[in-house]
C-alpha atoms as a PDB file:
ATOM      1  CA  UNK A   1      44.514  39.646 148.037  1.00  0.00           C
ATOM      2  CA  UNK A   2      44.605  40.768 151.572  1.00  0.00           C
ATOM      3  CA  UNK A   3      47.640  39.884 153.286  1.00  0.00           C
ATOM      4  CA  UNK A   4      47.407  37.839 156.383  1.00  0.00           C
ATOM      5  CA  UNK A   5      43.773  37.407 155.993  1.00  0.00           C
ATOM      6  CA  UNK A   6      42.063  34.678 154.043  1.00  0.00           C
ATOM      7  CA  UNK A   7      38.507  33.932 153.924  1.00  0.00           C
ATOM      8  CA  UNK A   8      37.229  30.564 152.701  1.00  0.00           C
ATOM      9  CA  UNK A   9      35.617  31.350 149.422  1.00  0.00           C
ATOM     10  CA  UNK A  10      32.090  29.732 150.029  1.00  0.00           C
ATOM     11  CA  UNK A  11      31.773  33.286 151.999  1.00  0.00           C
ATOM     12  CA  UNK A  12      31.997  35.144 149.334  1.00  0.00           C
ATOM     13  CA  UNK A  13      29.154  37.438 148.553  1.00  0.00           C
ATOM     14  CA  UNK A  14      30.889  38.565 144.989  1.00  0.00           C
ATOM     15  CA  UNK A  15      33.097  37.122 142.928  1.00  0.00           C
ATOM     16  CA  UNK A  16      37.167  37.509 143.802  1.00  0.00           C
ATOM     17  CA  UNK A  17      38.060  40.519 141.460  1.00  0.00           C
ATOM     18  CA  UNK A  18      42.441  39.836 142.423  1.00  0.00           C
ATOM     19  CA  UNK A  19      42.805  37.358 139.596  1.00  0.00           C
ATOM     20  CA  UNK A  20      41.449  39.744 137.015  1.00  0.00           C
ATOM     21  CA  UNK A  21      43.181  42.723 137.780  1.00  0.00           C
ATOM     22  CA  UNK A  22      46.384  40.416 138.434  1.00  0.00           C
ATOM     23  CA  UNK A  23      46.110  39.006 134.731  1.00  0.00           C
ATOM     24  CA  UNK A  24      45.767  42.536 133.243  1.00  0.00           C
ATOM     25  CA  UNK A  25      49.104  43.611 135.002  1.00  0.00           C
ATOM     26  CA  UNK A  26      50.718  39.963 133.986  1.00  0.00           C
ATOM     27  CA  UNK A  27      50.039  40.412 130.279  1.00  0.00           C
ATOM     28  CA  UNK A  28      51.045  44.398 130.372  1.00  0.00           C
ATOM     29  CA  UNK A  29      54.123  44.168 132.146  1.00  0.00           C
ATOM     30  CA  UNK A  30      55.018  41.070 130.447  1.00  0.00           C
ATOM     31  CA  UNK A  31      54.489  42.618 126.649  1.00  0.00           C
ATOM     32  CA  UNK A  32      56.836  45.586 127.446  1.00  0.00           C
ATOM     33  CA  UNK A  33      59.636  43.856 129.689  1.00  0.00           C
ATOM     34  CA  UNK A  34      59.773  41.568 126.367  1.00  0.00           C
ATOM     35  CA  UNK A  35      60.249  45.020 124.463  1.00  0.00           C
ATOM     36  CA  UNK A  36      62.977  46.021 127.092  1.00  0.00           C
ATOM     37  CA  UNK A  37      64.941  43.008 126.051  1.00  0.00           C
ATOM     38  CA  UNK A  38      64.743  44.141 122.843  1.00  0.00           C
ATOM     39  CA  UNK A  39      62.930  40.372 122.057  1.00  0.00           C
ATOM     40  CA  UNK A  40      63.311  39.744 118.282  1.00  0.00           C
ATOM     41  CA  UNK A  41      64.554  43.503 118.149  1.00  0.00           C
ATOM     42  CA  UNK A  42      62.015  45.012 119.335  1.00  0.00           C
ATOM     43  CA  UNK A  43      62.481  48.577 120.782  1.00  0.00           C
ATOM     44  CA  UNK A  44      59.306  50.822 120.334  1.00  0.00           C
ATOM     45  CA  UNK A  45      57.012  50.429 122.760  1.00  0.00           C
ATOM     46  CA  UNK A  46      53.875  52.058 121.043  1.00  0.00           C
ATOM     47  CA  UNK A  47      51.869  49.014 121.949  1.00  0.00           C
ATOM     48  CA  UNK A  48      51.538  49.340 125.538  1.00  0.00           C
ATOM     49  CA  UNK A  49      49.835  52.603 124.774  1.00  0.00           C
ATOM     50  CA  UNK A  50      46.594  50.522 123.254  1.00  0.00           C
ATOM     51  CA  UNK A  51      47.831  47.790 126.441  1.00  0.00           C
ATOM     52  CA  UNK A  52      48.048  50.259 129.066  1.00  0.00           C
ATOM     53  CA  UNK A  53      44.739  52.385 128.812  1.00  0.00           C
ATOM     54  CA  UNK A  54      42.743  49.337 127.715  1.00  0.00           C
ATOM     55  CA  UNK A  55      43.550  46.012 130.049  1.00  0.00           C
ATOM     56  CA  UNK A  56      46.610  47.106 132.433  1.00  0.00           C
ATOM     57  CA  UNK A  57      45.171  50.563 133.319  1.00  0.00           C
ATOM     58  CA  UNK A  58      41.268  50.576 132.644  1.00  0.00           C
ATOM     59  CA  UNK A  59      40.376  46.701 133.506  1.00  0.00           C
ATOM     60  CA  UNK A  60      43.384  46.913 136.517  1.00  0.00           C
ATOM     61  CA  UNK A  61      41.587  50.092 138.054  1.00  0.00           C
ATOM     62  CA  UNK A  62      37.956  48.450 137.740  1.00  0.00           C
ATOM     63  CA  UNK A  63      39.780  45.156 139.752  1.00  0.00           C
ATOM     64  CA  UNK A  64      40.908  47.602 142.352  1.00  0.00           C
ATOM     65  CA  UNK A  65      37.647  49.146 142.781  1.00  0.00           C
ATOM     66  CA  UNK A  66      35.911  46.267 143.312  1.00  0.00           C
ATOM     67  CA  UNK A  67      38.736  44.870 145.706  1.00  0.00           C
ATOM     68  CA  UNK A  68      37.452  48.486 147.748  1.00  0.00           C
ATOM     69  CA  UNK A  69      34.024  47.100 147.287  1.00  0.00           C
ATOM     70  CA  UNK A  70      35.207  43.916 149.101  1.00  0.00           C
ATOM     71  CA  UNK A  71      36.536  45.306 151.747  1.00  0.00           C
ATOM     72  CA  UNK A  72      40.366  44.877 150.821  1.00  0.00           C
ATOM     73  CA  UNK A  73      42.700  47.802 151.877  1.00  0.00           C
ATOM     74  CA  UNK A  74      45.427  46.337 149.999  1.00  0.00           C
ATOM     75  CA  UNK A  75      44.389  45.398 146.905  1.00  0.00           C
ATOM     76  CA  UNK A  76      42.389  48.012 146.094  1.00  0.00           C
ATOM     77  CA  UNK A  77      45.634  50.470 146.603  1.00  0.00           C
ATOM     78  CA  UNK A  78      47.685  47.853 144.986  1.00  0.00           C
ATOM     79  CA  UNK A  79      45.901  47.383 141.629  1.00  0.00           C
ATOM     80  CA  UNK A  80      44.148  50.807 141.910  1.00  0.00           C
ATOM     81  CA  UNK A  81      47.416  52.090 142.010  1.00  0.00           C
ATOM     82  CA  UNK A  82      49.031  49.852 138.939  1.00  0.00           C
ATOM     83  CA  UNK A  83      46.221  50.474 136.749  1.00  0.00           C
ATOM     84  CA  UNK A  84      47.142  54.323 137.365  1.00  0.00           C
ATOM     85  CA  UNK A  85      51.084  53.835 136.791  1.00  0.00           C
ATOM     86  CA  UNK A  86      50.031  51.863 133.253  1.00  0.00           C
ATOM     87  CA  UNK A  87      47.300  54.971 132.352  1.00  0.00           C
ATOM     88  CA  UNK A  88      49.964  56.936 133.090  1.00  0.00           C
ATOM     89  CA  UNK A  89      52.519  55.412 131.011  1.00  0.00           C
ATOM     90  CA  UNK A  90      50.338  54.934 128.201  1.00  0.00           C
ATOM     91  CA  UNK A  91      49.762  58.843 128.390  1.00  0.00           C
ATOM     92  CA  UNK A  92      53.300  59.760 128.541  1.00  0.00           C
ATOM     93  CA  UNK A  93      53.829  57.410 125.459  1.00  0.00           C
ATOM     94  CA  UNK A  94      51.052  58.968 123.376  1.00  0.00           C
ATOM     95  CA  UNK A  95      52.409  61.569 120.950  1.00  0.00           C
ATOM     96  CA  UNK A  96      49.323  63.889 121.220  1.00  0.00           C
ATOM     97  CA  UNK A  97      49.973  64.203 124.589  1.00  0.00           C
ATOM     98  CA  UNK A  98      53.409  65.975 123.820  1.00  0.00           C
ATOM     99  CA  UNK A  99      55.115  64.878 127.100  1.00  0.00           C
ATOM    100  CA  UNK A 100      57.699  62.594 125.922  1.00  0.00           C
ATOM    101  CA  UNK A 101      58.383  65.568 123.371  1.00  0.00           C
ATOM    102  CA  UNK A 102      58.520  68.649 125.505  1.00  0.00           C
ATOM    103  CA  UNK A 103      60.380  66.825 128.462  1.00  0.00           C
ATOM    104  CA  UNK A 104      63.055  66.490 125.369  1.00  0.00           C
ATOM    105  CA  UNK A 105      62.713  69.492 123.693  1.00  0.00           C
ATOM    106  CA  UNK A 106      63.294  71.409 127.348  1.00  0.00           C
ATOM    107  CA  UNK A 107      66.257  69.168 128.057  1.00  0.00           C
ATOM    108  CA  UNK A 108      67.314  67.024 125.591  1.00  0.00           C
ATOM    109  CA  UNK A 109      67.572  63.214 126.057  1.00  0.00           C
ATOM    110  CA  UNK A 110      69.329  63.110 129.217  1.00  0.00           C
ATOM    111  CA  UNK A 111      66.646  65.462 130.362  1.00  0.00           C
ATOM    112  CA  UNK A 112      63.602  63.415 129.478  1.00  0.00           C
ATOM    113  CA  UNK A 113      66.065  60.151 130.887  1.00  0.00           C
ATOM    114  CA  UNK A 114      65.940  61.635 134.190  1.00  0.00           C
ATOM    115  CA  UNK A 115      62.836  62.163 133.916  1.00  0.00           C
ATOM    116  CA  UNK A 116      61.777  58.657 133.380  1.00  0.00           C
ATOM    117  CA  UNK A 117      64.608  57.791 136.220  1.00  0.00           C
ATOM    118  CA  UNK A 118      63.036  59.748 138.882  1.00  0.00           C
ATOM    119  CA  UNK A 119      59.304  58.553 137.834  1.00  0.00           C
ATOM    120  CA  UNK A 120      60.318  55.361 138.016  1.00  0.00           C
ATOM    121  CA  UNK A 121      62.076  55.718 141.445  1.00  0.00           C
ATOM    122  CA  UNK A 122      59.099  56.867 142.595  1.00  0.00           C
ATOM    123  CA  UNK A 123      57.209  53.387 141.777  1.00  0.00           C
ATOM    124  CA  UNK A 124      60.121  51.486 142.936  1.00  0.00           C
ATOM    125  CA  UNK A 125      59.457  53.191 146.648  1.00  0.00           C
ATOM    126  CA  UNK A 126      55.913  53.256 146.373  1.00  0.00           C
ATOM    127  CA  UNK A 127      56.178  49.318 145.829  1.00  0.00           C
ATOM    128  CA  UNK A 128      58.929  48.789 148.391  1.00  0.00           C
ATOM    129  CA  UNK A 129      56.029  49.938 151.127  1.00  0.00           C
ATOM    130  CA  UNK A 130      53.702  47.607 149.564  1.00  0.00           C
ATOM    131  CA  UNK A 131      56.805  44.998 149.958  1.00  0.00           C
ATOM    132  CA  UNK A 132      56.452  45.269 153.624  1.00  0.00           C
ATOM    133  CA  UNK A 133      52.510  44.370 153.862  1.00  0.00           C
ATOM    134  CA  UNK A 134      53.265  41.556 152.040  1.00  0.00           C
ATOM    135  CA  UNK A 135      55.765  39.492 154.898  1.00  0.00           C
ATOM    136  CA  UNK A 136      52.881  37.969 156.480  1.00  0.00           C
ATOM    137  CA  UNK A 137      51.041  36.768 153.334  1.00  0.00           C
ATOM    138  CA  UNK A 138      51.815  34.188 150.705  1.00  0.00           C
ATOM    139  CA  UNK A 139      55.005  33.541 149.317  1.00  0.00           C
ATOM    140  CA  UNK A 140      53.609  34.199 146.288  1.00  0.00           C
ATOM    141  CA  UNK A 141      53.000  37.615 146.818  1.00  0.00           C
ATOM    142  CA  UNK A 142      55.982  38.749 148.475  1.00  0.00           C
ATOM    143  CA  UNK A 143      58.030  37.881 145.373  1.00  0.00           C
ATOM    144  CA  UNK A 144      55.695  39.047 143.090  1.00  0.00           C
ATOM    145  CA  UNK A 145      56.004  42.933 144.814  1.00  0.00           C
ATOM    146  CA  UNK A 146      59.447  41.691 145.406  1.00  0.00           C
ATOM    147  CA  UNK A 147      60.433  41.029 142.091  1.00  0.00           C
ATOM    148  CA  UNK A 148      58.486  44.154 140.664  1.00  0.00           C
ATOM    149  CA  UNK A 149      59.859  46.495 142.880  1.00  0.00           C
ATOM    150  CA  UNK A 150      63.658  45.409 141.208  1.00  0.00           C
ATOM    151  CA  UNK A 151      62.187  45.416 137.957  1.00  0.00           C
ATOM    152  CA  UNK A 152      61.285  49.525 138.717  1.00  0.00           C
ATOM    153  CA  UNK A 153      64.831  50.178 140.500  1.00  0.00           C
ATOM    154  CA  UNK A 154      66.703  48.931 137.874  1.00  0.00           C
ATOM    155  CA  UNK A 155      64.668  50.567 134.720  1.00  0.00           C
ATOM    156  CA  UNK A 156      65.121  53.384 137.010  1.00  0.00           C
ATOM    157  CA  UNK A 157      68.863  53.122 137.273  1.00  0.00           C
ATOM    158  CA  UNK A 158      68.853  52.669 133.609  1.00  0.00           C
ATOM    159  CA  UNK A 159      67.001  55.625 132.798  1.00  0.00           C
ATOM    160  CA  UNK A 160      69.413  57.639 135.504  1.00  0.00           C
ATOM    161  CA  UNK A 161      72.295  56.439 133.523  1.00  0.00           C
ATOM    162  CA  UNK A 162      70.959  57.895 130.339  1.00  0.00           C
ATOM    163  CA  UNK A 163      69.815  54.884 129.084  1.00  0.00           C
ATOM    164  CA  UNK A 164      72.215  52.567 129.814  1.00  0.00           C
ATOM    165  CA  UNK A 165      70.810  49.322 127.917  1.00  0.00           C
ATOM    166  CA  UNK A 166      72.427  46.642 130.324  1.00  0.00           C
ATOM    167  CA  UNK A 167      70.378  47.774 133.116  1.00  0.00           C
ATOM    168  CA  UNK A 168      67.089  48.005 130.835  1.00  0.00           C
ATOM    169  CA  UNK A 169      67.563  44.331 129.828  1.00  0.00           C
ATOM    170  CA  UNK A 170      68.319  43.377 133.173  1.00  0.00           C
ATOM    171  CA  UNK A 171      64.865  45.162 134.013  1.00  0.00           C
ATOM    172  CA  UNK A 172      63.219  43.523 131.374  1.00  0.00           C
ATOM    173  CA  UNK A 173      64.346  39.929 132.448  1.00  0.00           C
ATOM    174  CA  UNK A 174      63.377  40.489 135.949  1.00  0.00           C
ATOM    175  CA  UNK A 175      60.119  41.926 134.605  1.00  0.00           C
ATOM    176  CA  UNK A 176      58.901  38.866 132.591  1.00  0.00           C
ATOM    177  CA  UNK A 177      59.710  37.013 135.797  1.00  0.00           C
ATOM    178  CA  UNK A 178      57.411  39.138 137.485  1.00  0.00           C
ATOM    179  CA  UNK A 179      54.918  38.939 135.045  1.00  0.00           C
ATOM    180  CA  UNK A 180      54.921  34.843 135.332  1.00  0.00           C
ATOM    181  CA  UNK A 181      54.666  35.312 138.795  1.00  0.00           C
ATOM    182  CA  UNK A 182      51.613  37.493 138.334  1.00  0.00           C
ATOM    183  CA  UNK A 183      49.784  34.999 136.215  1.00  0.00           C
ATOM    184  CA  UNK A 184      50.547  32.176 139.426  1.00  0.00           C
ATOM    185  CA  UNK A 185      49.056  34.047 141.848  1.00  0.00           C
ATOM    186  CA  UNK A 186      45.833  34.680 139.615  1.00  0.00           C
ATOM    187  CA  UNK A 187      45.844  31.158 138.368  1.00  0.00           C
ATOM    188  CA  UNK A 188      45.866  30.183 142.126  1.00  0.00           C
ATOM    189  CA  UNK A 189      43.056  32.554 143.110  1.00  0.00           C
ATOM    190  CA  UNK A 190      41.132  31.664 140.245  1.00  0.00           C
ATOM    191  CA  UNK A 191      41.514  27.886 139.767  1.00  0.00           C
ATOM    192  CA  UNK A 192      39.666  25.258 142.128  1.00  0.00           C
ATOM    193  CA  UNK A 193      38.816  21.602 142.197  1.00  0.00           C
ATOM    194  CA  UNK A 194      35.249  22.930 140.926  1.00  0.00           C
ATOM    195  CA  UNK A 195      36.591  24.371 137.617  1.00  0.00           C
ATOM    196  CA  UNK A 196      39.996  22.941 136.918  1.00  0.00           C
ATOM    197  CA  UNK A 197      42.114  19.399 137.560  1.00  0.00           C
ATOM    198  CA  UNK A 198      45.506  21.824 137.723  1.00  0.00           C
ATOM    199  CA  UNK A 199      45.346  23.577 140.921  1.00  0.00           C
ATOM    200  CA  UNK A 200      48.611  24.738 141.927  1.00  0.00           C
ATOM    201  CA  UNK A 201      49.801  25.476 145.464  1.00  0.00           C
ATOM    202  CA  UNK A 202      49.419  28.535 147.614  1.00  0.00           C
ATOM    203  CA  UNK A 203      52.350  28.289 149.812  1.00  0.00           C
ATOM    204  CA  UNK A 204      52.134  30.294 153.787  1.00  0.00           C
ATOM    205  CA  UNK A 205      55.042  31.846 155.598  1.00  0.00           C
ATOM    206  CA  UNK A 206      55.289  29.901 158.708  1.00  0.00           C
ATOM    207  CA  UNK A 207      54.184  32.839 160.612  1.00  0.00           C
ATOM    208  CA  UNK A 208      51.252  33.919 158.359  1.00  0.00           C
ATOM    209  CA  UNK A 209      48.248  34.057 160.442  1.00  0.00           C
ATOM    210  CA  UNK A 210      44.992  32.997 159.190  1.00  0.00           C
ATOM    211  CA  UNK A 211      41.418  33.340 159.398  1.00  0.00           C
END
């Protein structure tokens, strides 16, 4: 998961730990950009609590240790980082934590909107800067941090325009996209001609360098 730098995978000393913690953020993201659709209306997004402490925060987090145990700058930050913003999530959305409920008691629901609007603003830069370290990799992964980073400015805007529901299903189209774009860069890193007769293409800027 380190862009501009690819080693052959016979070099390996442990196993590639991307694909795992890319699948965990896949299936999260793609379960609650369903629910900001409002998919077979759905609304209440209780269930990424149980999703985002147990596979897109916990499992994502372990990934992006190991990716520090391999050496990889950027995807340990990456999914170190996105198993954090799901934990976090799932916290805010846990009703023992009170957080969603003071934020509205203090200010009412504008007040816990902008709230949510700035937090998310906050991922959508964080993610931008990721954007940039991802020119010189795969296509792949510049429109997976590509498409994620819209999906957090426009759930941002949304939340910024006290809930304004045309930008929340826009963000929840553009974040099942993302998700399927998730699962093809796992599916790439994970399938081979050893384990699998579908292996789909890893396509290279013209200018990514490898080695």
């Amino acid at each position: 998961m380190q862009p501009g730098l690819y080693r052959n995978v016979a070099e390996r000393k442990i196993a590639n730990p991307a694909p795992l913690g890319l699948s965990a953020f896949a299936l999260t993201t793609f379960v609650l950009s369903l629910i900001n659709l409002g998919t077979r209306g759905l609304s209440e997004p209780s269930i990424i609590i149980a999703l985002g402490f147990g596979y897109g925060g916990l499992v994502q987090l372990l990934a992006g240790m190991w990716e520090m145990a391999v050496g990889n700058t950027f995807g340990a930050t990456a999914l170190s980082s996105y198993g954090g913003f799901w934990i976090s999530f799932a916290l805010l959305l846990t009703p023992g934590m009170g957080i969603e409920a003071s934020t509205k008691a203090a200010g009412g629901t504008t007040g816990l909107n902008n709230t949510l609007g700035i937090y998310l603003m906050g991922w959508f830069i964080f993610t931008f800067l990721l954007l940039l370290c991802t020119v010189k990799s795969t296509v792949g992964f510049f429109l997976l941090f590509l498409c994620l980073d819209v999906t957090f400015l426009l759930l941002g805007i949304s939340h910024l325009l006290d809930g304004a529901v045309g930008w929340q299903r826009a963000g929840g189209a553009v974040g099942v996209v993302t998700a399927f774009v998730a699962w093809y860069n796992a599916y790439a890193g994970l399938a081979d001609r050893s384990n699998s007769f579908v292996v789909i293409p890893v396509v290279y800027f013209p200018w990514t360098k490898r080695t």
